[in-house]
PDB file of N, CA and C in Angstrom:
ATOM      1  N   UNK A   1      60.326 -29.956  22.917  1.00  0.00           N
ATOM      2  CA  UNK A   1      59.204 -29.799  23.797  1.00  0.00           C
ATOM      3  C   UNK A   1      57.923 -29.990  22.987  1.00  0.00           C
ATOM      4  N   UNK A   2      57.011 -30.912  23.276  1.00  0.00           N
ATOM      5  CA  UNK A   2      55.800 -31.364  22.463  1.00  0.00           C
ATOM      6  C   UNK A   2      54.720 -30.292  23.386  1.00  0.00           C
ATOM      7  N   UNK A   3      54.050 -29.304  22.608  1.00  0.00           N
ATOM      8  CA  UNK A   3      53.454 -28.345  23.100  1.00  0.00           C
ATOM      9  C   UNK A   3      51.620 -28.709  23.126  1.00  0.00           C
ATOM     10  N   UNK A   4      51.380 -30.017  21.844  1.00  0.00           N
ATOM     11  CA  UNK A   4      50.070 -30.194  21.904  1.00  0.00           C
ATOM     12  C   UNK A   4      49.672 -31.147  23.088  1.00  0.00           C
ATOM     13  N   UNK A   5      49.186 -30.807  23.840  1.00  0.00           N
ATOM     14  CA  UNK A   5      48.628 -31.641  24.907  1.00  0.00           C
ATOM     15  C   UNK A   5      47.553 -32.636  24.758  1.00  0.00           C
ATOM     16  N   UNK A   6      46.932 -32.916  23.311  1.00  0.00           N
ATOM     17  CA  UNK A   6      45.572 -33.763  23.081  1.00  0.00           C
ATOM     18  C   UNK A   6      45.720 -34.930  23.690  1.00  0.00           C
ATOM     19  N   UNK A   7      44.790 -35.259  25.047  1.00  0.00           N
ATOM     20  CA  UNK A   7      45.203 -37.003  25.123  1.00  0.00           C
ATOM     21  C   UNK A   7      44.822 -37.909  23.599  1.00  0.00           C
ATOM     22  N   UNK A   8      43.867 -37.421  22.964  1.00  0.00           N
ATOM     23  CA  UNK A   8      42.640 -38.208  22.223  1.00  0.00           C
ATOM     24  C   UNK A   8      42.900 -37.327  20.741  1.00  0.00           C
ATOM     25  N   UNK A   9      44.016 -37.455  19.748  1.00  0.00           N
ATOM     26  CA  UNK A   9      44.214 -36.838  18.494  1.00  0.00           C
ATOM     27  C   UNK A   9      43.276 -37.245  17.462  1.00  0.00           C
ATOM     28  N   UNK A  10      42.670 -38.557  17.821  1.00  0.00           N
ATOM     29  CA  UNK A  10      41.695 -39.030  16.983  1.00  0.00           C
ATOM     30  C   UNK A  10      40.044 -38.383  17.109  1.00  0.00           C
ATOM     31  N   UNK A  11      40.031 -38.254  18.527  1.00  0.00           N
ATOM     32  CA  UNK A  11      39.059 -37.285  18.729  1.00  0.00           C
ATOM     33  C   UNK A  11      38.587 -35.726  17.998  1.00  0.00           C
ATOM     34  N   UNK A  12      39.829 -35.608  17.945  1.00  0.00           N
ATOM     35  CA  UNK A  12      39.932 -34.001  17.169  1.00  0.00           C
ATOM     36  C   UNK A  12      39.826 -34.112  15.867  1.00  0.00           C
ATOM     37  N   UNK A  13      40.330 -35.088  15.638  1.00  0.00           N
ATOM     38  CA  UNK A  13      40.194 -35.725  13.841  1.00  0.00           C
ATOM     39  C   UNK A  13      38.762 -35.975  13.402  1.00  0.00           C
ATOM     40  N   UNK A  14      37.984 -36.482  13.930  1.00  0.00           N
ATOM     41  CA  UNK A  14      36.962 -36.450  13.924  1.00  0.00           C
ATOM     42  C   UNK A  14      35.945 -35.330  13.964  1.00  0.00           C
ATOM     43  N   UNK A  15      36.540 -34.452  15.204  1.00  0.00           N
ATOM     44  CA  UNK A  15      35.814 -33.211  14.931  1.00  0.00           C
ATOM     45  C   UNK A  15      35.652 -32.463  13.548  1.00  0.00           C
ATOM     46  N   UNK A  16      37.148 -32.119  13.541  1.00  0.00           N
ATOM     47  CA  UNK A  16      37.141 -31.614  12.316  1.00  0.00           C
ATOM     48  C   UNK A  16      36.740 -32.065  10.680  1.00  0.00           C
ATOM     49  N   UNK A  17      36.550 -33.255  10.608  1.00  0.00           N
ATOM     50  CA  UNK A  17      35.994 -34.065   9.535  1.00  0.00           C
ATOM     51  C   UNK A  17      35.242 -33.513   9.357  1.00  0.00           C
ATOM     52  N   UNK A  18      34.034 -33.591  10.883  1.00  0.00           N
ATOM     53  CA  UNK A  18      32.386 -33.280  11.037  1.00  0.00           C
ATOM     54  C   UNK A  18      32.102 -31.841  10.741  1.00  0.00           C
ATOM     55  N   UNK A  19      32.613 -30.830  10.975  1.00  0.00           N
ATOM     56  CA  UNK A  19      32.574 -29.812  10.699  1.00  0.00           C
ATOM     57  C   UNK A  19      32.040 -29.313   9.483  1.00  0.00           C
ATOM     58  N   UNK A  20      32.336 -29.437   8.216  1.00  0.00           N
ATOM     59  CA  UNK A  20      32.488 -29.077   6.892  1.00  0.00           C
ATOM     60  C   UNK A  20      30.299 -30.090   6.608  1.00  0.00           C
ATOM     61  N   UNK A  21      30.302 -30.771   7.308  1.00  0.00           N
ATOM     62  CA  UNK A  21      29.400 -31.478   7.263  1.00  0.00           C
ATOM     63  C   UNK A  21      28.142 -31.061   7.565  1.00  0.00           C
ATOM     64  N   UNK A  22      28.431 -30.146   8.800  1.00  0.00           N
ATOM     65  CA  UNK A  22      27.522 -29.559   9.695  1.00  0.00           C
ATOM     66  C   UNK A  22      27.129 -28.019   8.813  1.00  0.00           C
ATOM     67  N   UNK A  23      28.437 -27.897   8.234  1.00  0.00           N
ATOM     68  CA  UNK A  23      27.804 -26.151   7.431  1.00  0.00           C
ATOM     69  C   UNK A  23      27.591 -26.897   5.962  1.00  0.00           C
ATOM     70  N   UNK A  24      27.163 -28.077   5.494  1.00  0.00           N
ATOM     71  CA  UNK A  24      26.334 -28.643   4.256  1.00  0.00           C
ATOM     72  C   UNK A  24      25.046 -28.638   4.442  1.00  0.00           C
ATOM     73  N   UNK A  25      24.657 -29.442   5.930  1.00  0.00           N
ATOM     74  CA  UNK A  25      23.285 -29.290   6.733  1.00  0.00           C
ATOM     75  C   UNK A  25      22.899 -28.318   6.687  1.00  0.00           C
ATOM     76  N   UNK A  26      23.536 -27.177   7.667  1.00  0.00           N
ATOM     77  CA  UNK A  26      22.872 -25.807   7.719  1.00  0.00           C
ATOM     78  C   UNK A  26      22.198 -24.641   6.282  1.00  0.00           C
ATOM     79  N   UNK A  27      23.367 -25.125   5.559  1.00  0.00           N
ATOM     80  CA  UNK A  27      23.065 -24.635   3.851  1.00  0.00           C
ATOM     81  C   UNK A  27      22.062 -24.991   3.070  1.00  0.00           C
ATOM     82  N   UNK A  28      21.507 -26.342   3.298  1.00  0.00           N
ATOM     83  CA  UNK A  28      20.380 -27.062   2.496  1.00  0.00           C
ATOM     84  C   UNK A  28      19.174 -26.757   3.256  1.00  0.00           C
ATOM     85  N   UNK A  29      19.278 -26.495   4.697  1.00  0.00           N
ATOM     86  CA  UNK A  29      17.910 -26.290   5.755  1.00  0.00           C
ATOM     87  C   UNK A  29      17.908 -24.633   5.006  1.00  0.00           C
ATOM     88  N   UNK A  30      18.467 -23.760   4.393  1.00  0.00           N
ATOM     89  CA  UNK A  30      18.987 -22.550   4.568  1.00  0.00           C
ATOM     90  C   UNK A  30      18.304 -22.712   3.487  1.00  0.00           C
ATOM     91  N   UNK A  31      18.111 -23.407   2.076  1.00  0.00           N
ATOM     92  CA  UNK A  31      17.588 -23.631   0.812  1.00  0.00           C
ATOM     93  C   UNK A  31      15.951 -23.586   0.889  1.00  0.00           C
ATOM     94  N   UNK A  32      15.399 -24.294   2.125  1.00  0.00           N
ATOM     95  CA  UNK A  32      14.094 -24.432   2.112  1.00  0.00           C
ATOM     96  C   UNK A  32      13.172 -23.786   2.101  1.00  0.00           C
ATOM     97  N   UNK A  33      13.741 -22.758   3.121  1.00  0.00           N
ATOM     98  CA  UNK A  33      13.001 -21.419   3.960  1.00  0.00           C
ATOM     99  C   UNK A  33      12.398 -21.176   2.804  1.00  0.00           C
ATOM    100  N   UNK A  34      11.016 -20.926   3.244  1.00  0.00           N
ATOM    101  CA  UNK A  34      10.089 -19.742   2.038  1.00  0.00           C
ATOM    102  C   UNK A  34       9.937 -18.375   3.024  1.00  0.00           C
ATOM    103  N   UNK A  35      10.401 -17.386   2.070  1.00  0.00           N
ATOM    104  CA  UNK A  35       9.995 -16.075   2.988  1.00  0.00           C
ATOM    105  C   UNK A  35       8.781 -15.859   3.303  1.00  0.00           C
ATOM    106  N   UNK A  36       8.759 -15.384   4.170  1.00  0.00           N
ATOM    107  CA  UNK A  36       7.222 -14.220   4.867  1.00  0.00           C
ATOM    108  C   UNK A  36       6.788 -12.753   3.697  1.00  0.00           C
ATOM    109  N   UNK A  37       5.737 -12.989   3.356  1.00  0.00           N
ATOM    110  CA  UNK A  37       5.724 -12.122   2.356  1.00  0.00           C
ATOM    111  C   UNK A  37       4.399 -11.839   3.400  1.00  0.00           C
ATOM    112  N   UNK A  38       3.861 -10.164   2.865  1.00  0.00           N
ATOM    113  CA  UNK A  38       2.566  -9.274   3.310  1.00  0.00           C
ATOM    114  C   UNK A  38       1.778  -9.571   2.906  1.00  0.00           C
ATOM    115  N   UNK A  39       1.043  -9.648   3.723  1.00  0.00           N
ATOM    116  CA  UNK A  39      -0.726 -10.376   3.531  1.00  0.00           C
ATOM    117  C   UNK A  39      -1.405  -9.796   2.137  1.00  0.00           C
ATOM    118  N   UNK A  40      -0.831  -8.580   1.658  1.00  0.00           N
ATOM    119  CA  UNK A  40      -1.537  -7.769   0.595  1.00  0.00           C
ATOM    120  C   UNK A  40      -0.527  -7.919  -0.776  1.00  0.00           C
ATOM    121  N   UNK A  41       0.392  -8.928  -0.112  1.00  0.00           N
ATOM    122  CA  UNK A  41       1.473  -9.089  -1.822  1.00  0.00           C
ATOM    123  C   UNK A  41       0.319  -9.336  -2.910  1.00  0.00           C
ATOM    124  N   UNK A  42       1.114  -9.420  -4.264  1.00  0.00           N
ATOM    125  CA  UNK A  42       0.344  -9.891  -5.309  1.00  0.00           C
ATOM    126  C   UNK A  42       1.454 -10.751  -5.971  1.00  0.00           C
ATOM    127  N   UNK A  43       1.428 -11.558  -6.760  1.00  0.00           N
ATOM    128  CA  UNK A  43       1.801 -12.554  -7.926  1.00  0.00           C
ATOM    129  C   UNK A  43       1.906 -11.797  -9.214  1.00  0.00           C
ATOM    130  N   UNK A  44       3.384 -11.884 -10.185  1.00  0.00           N
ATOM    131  CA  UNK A  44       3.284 -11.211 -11.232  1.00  0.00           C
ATOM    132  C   UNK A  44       4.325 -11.409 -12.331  1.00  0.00           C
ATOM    133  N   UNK A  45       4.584 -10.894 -12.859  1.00  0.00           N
ATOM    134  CA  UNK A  45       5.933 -11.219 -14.089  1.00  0.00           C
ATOM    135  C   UNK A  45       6.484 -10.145 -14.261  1.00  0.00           C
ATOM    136  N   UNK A  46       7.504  -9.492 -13.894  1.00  0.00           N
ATOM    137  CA  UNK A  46       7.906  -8.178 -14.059  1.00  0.00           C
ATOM    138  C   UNK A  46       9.261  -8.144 -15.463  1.00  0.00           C
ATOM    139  N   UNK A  47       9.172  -6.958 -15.963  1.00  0.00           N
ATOM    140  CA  UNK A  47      10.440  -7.202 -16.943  1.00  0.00           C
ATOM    141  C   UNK A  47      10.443  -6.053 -16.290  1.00  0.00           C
ATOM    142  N   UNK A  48      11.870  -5.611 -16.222  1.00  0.00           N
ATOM    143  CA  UNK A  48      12.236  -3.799 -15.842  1.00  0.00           C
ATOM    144  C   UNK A  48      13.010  -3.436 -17.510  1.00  0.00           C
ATOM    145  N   UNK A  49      12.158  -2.472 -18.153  1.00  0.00           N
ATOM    146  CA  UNK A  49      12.477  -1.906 -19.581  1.00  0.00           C
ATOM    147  C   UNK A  49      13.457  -0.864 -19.454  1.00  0.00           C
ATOM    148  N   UNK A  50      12.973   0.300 -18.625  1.00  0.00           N
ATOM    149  CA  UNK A  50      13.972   1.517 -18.973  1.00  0.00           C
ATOM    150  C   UNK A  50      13.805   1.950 -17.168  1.00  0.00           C
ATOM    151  N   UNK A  51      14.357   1.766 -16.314  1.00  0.00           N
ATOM    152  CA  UNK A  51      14.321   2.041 -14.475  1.00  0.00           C
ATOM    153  C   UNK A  51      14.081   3.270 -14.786  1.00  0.00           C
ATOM    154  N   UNK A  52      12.552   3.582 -14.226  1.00  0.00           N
ATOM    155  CA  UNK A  52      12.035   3.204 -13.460  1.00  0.00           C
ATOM    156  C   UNK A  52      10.814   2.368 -14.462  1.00  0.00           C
ATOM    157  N   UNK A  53      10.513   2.702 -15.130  1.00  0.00           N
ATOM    158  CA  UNK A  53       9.589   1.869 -16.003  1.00  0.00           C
ATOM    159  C   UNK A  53       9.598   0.346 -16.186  1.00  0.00           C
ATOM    160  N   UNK A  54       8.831  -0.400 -15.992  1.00  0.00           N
ATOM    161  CA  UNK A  54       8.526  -1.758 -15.865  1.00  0.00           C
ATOM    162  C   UNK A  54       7.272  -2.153 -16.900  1.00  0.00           C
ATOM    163  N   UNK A  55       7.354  -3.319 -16.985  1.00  0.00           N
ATOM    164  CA  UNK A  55       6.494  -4.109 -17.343  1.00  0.00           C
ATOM    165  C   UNK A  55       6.105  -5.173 -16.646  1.00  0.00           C
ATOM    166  N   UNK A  56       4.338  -5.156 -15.705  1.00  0.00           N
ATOM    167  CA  UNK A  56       3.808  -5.761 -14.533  1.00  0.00           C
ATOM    168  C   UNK A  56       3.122  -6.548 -15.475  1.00  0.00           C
ATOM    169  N   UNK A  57       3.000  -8.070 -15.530  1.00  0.00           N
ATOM    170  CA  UNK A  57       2.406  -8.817 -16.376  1.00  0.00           C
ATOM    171  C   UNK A  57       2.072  -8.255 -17.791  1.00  0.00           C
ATOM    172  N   UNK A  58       2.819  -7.623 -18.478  1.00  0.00           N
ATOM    173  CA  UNK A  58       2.445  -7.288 -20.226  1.00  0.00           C
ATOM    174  C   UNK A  58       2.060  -6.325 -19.941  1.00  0.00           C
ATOM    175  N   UNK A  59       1.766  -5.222 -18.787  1.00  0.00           N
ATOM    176  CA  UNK A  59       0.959  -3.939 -19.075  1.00  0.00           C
ATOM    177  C   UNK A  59       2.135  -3.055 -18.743  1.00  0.00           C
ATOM    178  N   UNK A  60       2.097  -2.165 -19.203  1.00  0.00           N
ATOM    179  CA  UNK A  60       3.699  -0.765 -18.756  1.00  0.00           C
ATOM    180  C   UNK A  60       2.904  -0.075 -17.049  1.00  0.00           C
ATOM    181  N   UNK A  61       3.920  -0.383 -16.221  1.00  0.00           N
ATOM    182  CA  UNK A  61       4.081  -0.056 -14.855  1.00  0.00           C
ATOM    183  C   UNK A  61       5.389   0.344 -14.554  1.00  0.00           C
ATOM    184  N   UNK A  62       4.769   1.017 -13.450  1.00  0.00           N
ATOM    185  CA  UNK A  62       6.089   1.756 -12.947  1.00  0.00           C
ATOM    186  C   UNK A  62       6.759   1.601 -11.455  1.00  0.00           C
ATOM    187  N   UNK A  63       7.643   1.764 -11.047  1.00  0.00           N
ATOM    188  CA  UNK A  63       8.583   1.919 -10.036  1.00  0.00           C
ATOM    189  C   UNK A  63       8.611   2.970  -8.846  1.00  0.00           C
ATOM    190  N   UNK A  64       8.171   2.931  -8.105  1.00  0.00           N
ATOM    191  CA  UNK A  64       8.373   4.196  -6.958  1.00  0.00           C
ATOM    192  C   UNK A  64       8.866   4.535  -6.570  1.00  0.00           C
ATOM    193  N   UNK A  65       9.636   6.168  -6.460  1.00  0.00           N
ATOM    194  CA  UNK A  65      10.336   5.894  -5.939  1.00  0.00           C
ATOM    195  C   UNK A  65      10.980   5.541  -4.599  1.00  0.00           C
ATOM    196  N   UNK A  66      12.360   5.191  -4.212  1.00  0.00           N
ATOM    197  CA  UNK A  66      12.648   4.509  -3.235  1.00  0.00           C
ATOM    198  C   UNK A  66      12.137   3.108  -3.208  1.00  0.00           C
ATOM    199  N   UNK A  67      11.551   2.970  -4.571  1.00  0.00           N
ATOM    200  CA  UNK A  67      11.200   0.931  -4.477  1.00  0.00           C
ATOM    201  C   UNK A  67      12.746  -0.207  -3.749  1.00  0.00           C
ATOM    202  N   UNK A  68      11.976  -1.122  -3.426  1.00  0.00           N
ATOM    203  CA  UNK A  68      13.214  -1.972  -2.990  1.00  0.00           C
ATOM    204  C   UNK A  68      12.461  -3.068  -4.063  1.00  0.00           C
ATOM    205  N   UNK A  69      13.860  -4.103  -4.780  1.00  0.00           N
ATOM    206  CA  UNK A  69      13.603  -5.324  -5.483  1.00  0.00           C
ATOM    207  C   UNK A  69      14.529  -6.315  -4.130  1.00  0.00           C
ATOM    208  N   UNK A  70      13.829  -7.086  -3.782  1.00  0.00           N
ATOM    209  CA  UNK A  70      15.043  -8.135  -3.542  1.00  0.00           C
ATOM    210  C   UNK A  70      15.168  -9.480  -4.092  1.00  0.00           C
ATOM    211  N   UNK A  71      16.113  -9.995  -4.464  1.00  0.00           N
ATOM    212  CA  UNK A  71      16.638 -11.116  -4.872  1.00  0.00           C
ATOM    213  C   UNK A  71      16.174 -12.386  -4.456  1.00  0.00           C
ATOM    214  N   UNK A  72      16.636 -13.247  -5.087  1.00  0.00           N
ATOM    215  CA  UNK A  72      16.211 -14.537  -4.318  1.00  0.00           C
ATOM    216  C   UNK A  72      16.962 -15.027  -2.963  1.00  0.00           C
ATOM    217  N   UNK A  73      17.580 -14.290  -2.771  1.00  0.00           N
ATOM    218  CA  UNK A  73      18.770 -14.289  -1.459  1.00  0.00           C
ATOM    219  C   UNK A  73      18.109 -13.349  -0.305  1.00  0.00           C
ATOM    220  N   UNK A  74      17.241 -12.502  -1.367  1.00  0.00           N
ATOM    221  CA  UNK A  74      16.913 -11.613  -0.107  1.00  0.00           C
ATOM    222  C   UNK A  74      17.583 -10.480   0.298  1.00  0.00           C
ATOM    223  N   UNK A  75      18.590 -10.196  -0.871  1.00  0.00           N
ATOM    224  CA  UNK A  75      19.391  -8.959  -0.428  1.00  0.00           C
ATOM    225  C   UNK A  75      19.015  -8.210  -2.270  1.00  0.00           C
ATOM    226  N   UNK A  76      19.128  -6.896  -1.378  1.00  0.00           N
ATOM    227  CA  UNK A  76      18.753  -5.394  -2.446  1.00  0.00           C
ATOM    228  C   UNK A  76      19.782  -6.262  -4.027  1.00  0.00           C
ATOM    229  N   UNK A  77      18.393  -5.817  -5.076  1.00  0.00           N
ATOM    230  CA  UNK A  77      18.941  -5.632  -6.245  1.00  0.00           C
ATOM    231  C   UNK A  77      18.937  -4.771  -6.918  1.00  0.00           C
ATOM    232  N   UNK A  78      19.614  -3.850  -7.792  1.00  0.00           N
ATOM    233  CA  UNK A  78      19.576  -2.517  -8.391  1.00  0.00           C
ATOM    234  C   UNK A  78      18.133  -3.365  -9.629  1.00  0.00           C
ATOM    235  N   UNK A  79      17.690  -1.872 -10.141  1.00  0.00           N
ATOM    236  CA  UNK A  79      16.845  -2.482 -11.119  1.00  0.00           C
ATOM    237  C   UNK A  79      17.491  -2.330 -12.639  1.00  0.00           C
ATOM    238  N   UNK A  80      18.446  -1.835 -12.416  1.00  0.00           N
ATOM    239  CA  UNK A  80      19.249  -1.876 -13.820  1.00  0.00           C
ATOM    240  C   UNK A  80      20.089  -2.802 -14.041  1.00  0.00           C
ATOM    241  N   UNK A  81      20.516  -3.903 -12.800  1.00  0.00           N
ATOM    242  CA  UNK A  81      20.734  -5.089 -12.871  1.00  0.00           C
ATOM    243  C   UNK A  81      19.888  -6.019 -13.832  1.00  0.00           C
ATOM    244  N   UNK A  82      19.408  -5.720 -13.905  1.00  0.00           N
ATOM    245  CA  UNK A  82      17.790  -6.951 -14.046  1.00  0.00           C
ATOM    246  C   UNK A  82      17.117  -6.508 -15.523  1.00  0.00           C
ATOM    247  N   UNK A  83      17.367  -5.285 -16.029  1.00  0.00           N
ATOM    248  CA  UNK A  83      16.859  -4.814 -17.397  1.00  0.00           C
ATOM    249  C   UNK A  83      16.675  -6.206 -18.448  1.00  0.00           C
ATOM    250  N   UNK A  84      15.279  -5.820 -18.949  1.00  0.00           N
ATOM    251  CA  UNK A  84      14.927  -7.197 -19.915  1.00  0.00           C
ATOM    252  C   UNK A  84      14.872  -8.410 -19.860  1.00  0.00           C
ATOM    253  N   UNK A  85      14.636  -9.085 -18.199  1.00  0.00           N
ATOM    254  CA  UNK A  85      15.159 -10.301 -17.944  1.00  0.00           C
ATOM    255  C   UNK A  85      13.603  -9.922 -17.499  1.00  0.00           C
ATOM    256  N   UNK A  86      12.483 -11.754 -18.188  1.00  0.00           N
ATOM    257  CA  UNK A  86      11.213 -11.948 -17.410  1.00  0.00           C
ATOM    258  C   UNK A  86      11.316 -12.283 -16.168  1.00  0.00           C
ATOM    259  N   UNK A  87      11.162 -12.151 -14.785  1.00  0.00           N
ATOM    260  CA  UNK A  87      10.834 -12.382 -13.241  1.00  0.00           C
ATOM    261  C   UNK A  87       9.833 -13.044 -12.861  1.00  0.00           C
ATOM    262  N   UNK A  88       9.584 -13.774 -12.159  1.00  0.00           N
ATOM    263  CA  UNK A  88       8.599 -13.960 -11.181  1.00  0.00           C
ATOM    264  C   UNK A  88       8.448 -13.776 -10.078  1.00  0.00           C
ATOM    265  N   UNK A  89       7.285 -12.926  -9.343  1.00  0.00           N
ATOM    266  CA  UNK A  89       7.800 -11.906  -8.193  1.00  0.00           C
ATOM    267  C   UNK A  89       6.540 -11.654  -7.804  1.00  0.00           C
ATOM    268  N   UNK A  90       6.737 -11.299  -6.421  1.00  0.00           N
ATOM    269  CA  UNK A  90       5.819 -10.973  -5.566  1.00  0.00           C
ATOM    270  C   UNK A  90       6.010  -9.762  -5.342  1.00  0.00           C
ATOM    271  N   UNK A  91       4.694  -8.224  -5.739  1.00  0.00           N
ATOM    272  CA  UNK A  91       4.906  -7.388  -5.050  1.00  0.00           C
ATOM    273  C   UNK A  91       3.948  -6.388  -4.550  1.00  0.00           C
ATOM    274  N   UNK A  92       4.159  -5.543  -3.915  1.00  0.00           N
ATOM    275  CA  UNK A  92       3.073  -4.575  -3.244  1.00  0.00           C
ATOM    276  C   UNK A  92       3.122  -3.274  -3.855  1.00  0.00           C
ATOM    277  N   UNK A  93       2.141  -2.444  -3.632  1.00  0.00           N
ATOM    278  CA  UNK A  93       2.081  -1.420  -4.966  1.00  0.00           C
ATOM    279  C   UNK A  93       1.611   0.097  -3.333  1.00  0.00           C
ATOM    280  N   UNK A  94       2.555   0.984  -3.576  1.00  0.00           N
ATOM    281  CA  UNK A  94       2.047   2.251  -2.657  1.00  0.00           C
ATOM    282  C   UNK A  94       0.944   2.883  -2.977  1.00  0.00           C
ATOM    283  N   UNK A  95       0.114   3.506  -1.916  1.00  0.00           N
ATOM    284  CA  UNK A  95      -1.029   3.741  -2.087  1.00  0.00           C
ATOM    285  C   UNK A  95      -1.469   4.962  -2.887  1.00  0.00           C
ATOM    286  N   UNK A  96      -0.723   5.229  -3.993  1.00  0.00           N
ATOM    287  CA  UNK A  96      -0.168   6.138  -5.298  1.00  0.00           C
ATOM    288  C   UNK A  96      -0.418   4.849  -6.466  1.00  0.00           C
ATOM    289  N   UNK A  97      -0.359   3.719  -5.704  1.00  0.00           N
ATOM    290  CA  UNK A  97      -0.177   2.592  -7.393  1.00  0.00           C
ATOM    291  C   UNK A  97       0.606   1.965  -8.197  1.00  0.00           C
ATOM    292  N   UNK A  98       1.849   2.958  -7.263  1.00  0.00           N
ATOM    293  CA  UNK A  98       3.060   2.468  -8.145  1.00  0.00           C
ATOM    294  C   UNK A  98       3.528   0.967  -7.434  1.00  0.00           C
ATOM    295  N   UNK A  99       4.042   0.082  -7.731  1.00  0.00           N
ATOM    296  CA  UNK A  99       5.060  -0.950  -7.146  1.00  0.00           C
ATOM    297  C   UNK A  99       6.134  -0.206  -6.704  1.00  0.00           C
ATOM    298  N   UNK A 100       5.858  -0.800  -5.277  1.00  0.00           N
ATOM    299  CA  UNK A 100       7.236   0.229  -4.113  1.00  0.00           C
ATOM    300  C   UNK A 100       8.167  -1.492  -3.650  1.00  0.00           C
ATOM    301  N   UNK A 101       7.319  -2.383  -3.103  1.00  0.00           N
ATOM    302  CA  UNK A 101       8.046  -3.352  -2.713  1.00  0.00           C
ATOM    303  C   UNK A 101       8.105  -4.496  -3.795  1.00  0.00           C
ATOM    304  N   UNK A 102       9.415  -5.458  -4.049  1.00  0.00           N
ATOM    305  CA  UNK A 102       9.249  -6.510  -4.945  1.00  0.00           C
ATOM    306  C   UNK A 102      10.222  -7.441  -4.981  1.00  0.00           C
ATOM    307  N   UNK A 103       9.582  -8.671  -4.307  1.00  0.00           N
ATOM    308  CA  UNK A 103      10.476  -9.702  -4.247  1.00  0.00           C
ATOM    309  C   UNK A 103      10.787 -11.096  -5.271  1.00  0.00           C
ATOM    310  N   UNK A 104      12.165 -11.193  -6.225  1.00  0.00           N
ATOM    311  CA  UNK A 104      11.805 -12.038  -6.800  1.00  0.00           C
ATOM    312  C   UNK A 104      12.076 -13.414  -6.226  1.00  0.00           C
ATOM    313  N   UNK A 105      11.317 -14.283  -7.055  1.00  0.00           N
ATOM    314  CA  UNK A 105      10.945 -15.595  -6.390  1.00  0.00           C
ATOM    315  C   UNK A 105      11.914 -16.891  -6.526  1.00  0.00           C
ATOM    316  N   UNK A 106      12.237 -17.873  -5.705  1.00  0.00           N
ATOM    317  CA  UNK A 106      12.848 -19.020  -6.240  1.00  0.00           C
ATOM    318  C   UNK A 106      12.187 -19.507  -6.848  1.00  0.00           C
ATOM    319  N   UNK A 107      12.421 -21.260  -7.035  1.00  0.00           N
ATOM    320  CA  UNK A 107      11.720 -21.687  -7.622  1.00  0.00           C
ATOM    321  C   UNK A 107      10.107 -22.365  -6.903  1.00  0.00           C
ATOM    322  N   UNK A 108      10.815 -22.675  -5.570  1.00  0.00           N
ATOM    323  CA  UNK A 108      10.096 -22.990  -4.507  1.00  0.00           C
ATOM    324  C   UNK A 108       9.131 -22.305  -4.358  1.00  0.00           C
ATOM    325  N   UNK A 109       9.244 -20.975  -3.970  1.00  0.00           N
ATOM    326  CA  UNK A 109       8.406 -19.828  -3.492  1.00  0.00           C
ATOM    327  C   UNK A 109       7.249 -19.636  -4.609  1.00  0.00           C
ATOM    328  N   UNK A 110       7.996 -19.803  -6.231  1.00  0.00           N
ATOM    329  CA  UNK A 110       7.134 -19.598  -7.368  1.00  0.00           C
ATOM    330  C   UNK A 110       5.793 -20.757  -7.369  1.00  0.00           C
ATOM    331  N   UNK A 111       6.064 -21.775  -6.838  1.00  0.00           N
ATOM    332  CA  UNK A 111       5.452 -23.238  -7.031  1.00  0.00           C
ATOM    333  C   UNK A 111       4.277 -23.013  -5.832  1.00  0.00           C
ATOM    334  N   UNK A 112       4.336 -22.340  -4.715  1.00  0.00           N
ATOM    335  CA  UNK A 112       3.621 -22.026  -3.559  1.00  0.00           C
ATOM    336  C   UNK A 112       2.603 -21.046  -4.252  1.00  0.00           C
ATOM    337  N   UNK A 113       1.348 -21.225  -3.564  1.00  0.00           N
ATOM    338  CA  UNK A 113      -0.062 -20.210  -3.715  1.00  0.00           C
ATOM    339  C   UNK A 113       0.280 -18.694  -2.877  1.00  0.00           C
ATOM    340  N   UNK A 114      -0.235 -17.531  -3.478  1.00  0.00           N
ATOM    341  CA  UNK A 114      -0.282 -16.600  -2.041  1.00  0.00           C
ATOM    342  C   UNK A 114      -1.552 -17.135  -1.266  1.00  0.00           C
ATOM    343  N   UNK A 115      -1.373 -16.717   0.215  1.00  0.00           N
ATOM    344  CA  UNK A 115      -2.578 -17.005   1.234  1.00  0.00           C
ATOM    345  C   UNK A 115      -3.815 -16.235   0.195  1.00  0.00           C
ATOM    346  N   UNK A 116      -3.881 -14.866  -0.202  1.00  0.00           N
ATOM    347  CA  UNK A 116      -4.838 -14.829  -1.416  1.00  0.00           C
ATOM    348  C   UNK A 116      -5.154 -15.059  -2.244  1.00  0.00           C
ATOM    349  N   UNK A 117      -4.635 -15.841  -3.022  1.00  0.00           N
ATOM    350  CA  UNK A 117      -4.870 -16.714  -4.233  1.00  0.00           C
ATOM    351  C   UNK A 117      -5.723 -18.208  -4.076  1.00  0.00           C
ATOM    352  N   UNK A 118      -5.911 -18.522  -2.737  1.00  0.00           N
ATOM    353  CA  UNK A 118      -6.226 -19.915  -2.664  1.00  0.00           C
ATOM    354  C   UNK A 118      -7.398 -19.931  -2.421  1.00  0.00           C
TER     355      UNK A 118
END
């Protein structure tokens, strides 16, 4: 008993070719995106020395707590991940001073002005 009913097997062959094709597209449009960053970000170089302690462009800064870092993906990074590695990053500082939010940058995002910088 032949159970596949396809009139058109070549049809389906085709589909499925296209497939793998269509999530290459979506992945490279997925590459472009520059995030939405806060009108009040800043531009900076962060090294993280000893969490919570940082280094904000060469000067010793610190971490707030409950800071979020995110990645270039955009998802949470611990900051003890990241110990001694220079960054380039966008971030916002709580109204205490400390850096609470901090996003690091691709390469893309790095190459872009903030809307305040220009």
């Amino acid at each position: 008993m032949n159970r596949c009913n396809f009139k058109h097997p070549s049809r389906l062959r085709r589909t499925l070719l296209a497939l793998p094709l269509l999530g290459l597209a979506a992945l490279s449009q997925a590459q472009i995106n520059v995030r939405p960053f806060p009108p009040n970000a800043m531009r900076g170089t962060m090294v993280v020395t000893y969490p919570p302690i940082i280094q904000m462009d060469g000067k010793a800064d610190r971490l707030s707590p409950g800071s979020r870092i995110r990645g270039t993906n955009n998802l949470l990074v611990l900051s003890g991940s990241i110990v001694g590695q220079s960054l380039v990053v966008n971030y916002v500082r709580n109204p205490t001073g400390e850096v609470h939010d901090v996003w690091i940058l691709t390469d893309a995002e790095a190459a872009l002005k903030l809307p305040t910088q220009q």
